[in-house]
C-alpha atoms as a PDB file:
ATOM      1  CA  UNK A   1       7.242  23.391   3.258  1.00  0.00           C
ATOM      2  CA  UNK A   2       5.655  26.680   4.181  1.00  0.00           C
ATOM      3  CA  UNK A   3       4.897  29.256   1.243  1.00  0.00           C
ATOM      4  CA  UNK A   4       7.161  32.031   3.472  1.00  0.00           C
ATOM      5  CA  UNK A   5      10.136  29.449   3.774  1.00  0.00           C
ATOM      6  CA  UNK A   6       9.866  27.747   0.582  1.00  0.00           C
ATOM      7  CA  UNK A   7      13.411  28.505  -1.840  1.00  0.00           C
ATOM      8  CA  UNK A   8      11.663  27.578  -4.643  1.00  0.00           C
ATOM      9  CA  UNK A   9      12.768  29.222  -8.244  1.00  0.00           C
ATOM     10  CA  UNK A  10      15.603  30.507  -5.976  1.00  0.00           C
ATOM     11  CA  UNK A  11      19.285  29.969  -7.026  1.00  0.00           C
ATOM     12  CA  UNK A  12      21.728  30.068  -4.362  1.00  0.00           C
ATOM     13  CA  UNK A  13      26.188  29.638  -3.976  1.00  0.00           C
ATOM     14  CA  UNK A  14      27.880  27.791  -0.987  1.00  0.00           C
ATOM     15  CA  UNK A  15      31.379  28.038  -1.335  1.00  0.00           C
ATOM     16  CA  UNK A  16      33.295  25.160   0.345  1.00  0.00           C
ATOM     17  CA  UNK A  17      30.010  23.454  -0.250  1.00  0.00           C
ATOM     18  CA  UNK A  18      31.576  19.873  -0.867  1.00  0.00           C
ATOM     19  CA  UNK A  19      31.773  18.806   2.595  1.00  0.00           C
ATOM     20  CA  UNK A  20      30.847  19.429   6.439  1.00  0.00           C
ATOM     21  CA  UNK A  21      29.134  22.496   7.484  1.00  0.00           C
ATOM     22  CA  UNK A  22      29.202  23.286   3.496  1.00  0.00           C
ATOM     23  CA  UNK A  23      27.742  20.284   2.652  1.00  0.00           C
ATOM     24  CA  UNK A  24      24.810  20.062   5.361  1.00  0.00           C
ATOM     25  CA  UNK A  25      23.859  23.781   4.033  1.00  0.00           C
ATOM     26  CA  UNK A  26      23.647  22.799   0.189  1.00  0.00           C
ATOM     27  CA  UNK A  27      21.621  19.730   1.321  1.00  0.00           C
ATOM     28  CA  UNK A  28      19.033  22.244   3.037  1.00  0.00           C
ATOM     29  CA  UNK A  29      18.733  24.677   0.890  1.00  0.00           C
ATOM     30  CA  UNK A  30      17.883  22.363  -1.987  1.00  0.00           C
ATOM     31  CA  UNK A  31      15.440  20.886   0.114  1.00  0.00           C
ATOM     32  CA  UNK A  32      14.020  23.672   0.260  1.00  0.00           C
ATOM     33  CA  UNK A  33      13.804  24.175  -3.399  1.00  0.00           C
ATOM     34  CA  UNK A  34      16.810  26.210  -4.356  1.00  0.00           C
ATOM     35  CA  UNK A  35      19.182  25.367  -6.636  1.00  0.00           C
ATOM     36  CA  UNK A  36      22.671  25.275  -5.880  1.00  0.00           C
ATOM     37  CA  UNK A  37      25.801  25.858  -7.004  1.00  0.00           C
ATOM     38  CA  UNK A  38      28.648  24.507  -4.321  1.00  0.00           C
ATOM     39  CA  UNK A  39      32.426  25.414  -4.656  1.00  0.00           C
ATOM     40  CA  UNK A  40      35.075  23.097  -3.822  1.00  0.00           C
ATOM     41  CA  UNK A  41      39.038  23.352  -3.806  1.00  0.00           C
ATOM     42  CA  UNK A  42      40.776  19.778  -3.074  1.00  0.00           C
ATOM     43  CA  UNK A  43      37.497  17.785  -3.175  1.00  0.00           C
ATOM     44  CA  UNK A  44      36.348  17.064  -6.587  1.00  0.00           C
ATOM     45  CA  UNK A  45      34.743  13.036  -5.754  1.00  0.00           C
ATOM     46  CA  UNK A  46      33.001  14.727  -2.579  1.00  0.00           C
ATOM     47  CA  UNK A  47      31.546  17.750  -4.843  1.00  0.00           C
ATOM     48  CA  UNK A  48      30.228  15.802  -7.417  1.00  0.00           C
ATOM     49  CA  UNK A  49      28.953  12.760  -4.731  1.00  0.00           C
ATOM     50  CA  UNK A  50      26.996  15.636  -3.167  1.00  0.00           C
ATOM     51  CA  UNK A  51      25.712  17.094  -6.617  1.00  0.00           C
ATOM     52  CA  UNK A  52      24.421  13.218  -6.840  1.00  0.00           C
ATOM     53  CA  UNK A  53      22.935  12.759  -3.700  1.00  0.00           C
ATOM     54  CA  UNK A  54      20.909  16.081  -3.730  1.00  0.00           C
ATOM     55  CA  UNK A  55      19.945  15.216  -7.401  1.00  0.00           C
ATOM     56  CA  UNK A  56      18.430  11.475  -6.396  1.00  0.00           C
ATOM     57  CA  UNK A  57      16.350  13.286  -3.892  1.00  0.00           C
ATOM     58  CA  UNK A  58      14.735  15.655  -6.309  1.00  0.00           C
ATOM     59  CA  UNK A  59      16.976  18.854  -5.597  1.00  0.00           C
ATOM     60  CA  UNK A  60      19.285  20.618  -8.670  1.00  0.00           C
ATOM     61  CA  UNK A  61      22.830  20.933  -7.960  1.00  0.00           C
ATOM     62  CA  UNK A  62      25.881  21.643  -9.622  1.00  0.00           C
ATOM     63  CA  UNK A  63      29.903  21.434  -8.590  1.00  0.00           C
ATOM     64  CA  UNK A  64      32.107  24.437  -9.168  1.00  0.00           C
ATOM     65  CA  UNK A  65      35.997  24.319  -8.076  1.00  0.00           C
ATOM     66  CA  UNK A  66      37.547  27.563  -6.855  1.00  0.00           C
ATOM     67  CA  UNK A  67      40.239  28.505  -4.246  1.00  0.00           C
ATOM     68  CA  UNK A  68      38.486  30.654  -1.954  1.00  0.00           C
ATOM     69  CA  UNK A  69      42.044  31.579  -0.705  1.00  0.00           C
ATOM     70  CA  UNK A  70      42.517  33.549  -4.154  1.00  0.00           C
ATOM     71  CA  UNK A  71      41.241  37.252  -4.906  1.00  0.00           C
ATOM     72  CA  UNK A  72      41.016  36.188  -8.672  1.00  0.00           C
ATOM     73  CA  UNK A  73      40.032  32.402  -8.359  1.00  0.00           C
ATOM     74  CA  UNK A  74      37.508  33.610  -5.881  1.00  0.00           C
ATOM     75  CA  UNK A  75      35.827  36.158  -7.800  1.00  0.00           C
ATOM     76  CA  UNK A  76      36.219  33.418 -11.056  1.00  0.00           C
ATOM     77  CA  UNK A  77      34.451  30.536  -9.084  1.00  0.00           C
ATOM     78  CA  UNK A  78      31.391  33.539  -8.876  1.00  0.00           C
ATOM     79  CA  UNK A  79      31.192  33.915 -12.326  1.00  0.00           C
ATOM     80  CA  UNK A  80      31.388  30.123 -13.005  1.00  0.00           C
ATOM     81  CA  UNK A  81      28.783  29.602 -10.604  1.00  0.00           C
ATOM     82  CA  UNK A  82      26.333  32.461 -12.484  1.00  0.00           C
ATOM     83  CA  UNK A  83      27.082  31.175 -15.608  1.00  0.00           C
ATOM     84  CA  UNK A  84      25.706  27.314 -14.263  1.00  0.00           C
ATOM     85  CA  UNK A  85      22.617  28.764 -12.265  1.00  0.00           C
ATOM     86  CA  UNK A  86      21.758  31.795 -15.000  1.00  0.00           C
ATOM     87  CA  UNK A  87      21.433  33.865 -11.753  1.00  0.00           C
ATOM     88  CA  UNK A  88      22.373  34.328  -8.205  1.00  0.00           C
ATOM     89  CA  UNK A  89      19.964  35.129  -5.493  1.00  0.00           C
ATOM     90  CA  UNK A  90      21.079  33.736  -2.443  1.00  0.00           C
ATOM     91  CA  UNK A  91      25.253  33.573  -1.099  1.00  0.00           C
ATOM     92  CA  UNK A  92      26.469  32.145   1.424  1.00  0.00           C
ATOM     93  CA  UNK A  93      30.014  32.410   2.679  1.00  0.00           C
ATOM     94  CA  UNK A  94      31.022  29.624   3.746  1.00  0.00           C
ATOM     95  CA  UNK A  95      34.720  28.803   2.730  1.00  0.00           C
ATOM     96  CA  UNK A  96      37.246  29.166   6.080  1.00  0.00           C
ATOM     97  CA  UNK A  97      39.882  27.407   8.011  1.00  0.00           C
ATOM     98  CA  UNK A  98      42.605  27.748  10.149  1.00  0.00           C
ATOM     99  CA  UNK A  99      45.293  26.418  12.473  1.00  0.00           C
ATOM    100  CA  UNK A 100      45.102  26.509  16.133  1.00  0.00           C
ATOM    101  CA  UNK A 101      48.468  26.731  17.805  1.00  0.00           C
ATOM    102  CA  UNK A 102      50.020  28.789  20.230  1.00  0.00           C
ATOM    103  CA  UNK A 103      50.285  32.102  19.415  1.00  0.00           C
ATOM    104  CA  UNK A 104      54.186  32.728  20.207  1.00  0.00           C
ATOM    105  CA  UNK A 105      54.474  29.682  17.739  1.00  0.00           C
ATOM    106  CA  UNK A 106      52.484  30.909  14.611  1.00  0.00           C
ATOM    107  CA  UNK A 107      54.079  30.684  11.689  1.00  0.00           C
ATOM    108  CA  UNK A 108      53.555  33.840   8.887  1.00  0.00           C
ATOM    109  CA  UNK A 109      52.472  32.114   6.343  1.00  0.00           C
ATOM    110  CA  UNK A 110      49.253  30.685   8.756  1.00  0.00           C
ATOM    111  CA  UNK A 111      48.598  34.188   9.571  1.00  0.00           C
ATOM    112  CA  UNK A 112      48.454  35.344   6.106  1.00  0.00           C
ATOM    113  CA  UNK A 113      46.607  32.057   4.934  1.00  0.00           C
ATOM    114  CA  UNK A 114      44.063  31.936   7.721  1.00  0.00           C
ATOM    115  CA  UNK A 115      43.483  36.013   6.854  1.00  0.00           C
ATOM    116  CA  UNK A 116      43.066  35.166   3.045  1.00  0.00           C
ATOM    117  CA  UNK A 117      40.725  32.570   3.198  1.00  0.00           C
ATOM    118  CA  UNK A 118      38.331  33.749   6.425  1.00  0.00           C
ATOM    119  CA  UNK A 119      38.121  37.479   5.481  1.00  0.00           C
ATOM    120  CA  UNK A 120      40.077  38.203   2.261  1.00  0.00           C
ATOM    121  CA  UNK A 121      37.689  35.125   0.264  1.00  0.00           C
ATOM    122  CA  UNK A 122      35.003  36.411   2.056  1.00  0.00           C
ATOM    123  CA  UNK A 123      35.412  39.987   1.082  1.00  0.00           C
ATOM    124  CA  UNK A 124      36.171  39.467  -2.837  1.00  0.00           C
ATOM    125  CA  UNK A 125      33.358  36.631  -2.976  1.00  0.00           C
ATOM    126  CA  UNK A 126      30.629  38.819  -1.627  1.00  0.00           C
ATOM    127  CA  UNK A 127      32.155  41.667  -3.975  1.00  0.00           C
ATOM    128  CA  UNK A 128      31.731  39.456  -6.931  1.00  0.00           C
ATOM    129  CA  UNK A 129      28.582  38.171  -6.276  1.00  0.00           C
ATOM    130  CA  UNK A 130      27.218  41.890  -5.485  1.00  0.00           C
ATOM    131  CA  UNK A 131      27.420  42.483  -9.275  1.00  0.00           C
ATOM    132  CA  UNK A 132      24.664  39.599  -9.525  1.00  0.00           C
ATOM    133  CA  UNK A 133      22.500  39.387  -6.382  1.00  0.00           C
ATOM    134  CA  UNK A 134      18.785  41.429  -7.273  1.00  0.00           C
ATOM    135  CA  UNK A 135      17.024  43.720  -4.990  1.00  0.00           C
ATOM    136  CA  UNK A 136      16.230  41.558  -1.754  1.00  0.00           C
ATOM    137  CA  UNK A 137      18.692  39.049  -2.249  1.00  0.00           C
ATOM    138  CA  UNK A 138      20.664  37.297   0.456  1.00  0.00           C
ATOM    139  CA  UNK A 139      24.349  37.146   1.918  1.00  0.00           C
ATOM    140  CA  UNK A 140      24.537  35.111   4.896  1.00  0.00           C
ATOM    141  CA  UNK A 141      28.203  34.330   5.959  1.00  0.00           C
ATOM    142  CA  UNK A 142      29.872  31.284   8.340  1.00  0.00           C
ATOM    143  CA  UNK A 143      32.406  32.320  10.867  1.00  0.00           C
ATOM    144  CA  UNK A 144      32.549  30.622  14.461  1.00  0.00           C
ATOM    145  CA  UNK A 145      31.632  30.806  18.015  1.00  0.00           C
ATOM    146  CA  UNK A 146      35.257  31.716  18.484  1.00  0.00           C
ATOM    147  CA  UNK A 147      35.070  34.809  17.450  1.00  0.00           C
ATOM    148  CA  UNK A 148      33.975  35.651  20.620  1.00  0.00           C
ATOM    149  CA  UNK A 149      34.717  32.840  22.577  1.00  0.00           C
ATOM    150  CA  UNK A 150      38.163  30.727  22.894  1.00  0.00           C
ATOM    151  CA  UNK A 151      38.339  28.701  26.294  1.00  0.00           C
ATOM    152  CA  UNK A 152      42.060  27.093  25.170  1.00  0.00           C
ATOM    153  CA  UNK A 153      45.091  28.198  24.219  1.00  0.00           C
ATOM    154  CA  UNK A 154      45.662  28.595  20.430  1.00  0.00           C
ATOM    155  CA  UNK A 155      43.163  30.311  18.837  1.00  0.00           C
ATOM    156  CA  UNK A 156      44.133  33.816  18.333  1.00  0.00           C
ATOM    157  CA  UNK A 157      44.435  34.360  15.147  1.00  0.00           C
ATOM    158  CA  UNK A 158      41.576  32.130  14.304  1.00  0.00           C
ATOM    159  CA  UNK A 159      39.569  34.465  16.593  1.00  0.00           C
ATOM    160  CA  UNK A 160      40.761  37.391  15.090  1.00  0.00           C
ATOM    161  CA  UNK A 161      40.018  36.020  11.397  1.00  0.00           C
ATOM    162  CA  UNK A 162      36.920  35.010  12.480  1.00  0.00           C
ATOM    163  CA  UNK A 163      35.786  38.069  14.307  1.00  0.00           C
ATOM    164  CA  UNK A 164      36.683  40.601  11.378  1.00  0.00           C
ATOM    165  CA  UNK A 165      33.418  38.731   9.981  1.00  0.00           C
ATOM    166  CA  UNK A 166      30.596  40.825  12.581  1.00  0.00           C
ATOM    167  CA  UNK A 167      32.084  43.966  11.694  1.00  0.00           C
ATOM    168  CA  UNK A 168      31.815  43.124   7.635  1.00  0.00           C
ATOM    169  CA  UNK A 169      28.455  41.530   8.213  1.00  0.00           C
ATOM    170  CA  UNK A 170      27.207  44.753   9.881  1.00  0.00           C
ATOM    171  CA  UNK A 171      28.940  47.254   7.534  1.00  0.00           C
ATOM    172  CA  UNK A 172      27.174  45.221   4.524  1.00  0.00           C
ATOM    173  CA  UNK A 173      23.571  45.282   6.364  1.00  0.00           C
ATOM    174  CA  UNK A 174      23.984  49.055   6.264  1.00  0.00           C
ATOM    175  CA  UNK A 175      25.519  49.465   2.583  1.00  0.00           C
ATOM    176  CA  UNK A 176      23.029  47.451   1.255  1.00  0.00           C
ATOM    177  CA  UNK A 177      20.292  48.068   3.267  1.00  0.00           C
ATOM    178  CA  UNK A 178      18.455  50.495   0.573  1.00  0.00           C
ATOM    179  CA  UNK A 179      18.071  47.192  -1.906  1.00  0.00           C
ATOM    180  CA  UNK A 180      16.577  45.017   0.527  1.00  0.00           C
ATOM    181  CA  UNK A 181      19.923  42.702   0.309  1.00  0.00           C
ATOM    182  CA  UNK A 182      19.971  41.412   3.842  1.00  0.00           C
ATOM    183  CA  UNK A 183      23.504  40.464   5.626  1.00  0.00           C
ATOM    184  CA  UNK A 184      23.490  37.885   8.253  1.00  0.00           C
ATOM    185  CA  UNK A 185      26.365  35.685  10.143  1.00  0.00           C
ATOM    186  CA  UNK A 186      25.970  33.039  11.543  1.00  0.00           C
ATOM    187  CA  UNK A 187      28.243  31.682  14.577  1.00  0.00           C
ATOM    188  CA  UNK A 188      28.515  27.963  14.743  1.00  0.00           C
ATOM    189  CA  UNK A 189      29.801  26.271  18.231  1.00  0.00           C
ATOM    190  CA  UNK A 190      31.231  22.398  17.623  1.00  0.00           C
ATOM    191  CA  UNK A 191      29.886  20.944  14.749  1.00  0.00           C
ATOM    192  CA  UNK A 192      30.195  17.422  13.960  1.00  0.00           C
ATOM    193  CA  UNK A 193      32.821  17.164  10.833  1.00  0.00           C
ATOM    194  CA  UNK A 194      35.534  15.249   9.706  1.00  0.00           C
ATOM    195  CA  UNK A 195      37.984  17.855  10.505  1.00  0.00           C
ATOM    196  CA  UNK A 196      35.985  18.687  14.256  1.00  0.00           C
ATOM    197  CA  UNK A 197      34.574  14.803  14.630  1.00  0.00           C
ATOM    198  CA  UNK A 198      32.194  14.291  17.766  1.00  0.00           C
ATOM    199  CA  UNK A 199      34.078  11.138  18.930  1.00  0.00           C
ATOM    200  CA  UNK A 200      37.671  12.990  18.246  1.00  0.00           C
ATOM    201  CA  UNK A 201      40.234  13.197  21.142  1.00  0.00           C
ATOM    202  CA  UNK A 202      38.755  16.114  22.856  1.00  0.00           C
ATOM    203  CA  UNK A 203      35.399  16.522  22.132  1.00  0.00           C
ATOM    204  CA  UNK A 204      33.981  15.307  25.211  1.00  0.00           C
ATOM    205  CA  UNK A 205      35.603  18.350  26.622  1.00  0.00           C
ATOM    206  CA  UNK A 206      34.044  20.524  23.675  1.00  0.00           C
ATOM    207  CA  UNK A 207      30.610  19.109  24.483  1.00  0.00           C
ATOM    208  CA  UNK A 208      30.940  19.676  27.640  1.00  0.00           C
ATOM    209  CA  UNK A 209      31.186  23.234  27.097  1.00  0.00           C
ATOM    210  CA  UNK A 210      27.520  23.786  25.596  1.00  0.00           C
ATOM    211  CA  UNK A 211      24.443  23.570  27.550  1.00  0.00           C
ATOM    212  CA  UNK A 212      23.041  20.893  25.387  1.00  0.00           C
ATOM    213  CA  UNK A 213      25.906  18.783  26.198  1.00  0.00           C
ATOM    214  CA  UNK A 214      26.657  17.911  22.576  1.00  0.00           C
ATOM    215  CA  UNK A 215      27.903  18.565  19.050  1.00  0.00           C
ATOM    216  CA  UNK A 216      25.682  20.166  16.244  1.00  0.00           C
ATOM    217  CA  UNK A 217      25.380  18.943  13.457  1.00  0.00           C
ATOM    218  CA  UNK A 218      25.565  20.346   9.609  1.00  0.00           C
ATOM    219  CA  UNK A 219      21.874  19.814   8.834  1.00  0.00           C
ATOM    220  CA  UNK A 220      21.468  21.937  12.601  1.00  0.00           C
ATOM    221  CA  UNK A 221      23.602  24.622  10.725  1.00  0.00           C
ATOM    222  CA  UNK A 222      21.984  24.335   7.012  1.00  0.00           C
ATOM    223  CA  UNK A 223      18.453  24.415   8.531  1.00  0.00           C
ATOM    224  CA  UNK A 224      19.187  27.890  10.059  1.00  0.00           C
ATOM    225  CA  UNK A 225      20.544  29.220   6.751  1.00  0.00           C
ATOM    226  CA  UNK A 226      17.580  28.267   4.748  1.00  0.00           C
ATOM    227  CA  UNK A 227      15.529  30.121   6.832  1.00  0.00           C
ATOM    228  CA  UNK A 228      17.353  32.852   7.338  1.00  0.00           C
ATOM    229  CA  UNK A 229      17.736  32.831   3.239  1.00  0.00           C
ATOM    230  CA  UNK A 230      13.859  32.312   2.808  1.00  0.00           C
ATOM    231  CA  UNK A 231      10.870  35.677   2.662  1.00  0.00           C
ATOM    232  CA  UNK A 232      10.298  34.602   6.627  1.00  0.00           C
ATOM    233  CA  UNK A 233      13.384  36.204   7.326  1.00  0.00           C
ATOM    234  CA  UNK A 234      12.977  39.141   5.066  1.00  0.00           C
ATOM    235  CA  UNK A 235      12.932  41.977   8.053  1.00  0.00           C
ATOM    236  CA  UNK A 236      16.334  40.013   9.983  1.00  0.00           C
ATOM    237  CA  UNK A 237      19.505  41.612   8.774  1.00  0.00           C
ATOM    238  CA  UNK A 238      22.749  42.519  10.326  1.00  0.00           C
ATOM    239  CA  UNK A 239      23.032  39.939  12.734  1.00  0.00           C
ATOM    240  CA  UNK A 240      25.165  37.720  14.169  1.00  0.00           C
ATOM    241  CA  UNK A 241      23.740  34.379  15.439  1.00  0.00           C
ATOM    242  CA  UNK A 242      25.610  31.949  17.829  1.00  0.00           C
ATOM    243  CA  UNK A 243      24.058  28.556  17.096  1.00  0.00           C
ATOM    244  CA  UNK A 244      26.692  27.172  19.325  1.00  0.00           C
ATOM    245  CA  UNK A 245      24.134  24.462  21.153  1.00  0.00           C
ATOM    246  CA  UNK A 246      24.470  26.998  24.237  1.00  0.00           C
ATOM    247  CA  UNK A 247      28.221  27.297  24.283  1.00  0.00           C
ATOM    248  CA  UNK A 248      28.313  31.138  25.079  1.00  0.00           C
ATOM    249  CA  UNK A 249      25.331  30.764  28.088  1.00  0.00           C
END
């Protein structure tokens, strides 16, 4: 690795690390020297499989459980996280979800759950980790391409929880701009998951969509973050990235 890229001595958080996106982005960053701290809420045996995959390949790891969903157990799974690493120098927010229905069919509680866990989590996470993150730190956050692009029916309030995350992002670039903290988001298009699989019902039609004609994949995502978490990135801040495969051209 490159001197400007390298994470080494770095420490760095991935909520909803366990799997997926979350996942591919611990695995990158601790390639690239860091050590991480990943959060998980219902996935203890994938946390801790993680924590011994990147530890057979030479990274440092550890497994925290928090509910991103929760102002407290949010802001908790922070301070657990600190207390593993001894420091925090890099977060990224990556911790989200949703439904996608029809809108005349959305149930309260989905609103209120998709807002608590895509911006409130967000919000308090970032807060928390704020009391930890030095001078020239890092917060890079996950939202989606839908923010600013839905081409089906049902994804309103995703959207809308989704796109609360570029006007955060920007708002933080400014607030924090004086400490060399830099804010970045990052806008994913279909990613290949077990929740969004590439050879699920639809994707043909999703992959169809992007220019490149098919799904990303988490390492495509996590390579992107470890760069934009690393010194070559040091003068890139409030911005919001569609790595979407060419989805939005």
């Amino acid at each position: 690795m490159s001197e400007n890229t390298s994470l080494s001595g770095k420490t760095a958080l991935v909520t909803g690390g366990s799997r997926g996106i979350g996942a591919g982005i611990a695995r990158s960053l601790a390639a690239q020297g860091a050590t991480v701290a990943l959060t998980y809420w219902s996935s203890p045996d994938a946390a801790e499989a993680l924590v011994t995959e990147i530890t057979a390949a030479g990274g440092k790891a550890v497994a925290v459980h928090a509910n991103n969903a929760d102002p407290d157990a949010a802001r908790q799974g922070v301070r657990d996280a600190v207390d593993a690493l001894g420091s925090l120098d890099i977060l990224v927010n990556n911790a989200g979800g949703g439904w996608f229905e029809p809108f005349t069919e959305t149930p309260d509680e989905h609103i209120e759950a998709s807002i608590d866990l895509n911006i409130r989590g967000t919000v308090y996470t970032t807060q928390e980790a704020l009391k930890h993150l030095p001078d020239g730190g890092r917060i890079i956050t996950i939202g989606s391409i839908n923010a600013i692009s839905i081409p089906f029916v049902g994804g309103a309030i995703y959207g809308m929880s989704k796109a609360a995350l570029v006007g955060f992002t920007k708002g933080l670039a400014r607030d924090l701009g004086a400490r060399g903290i830099t804010a970045n988001l990052l806008q994913p298009g279909p990613i290949d998951t077990d929740g969004n699989p590439a050879d699920g019902e639809s994707a043909h039609i999703m992959a169809g969509m992007t220019a490149l004609k098919r799904f990303g994949t988490p390492a495509d995502v996590g390579a992107l973050v470890a760069w934009i978490a690393s010194d070559a990135a040091n003068y890139l801040t409030g911005a919001t990235i569609s790595n979407d495969g060419g989805w939005t051209a």
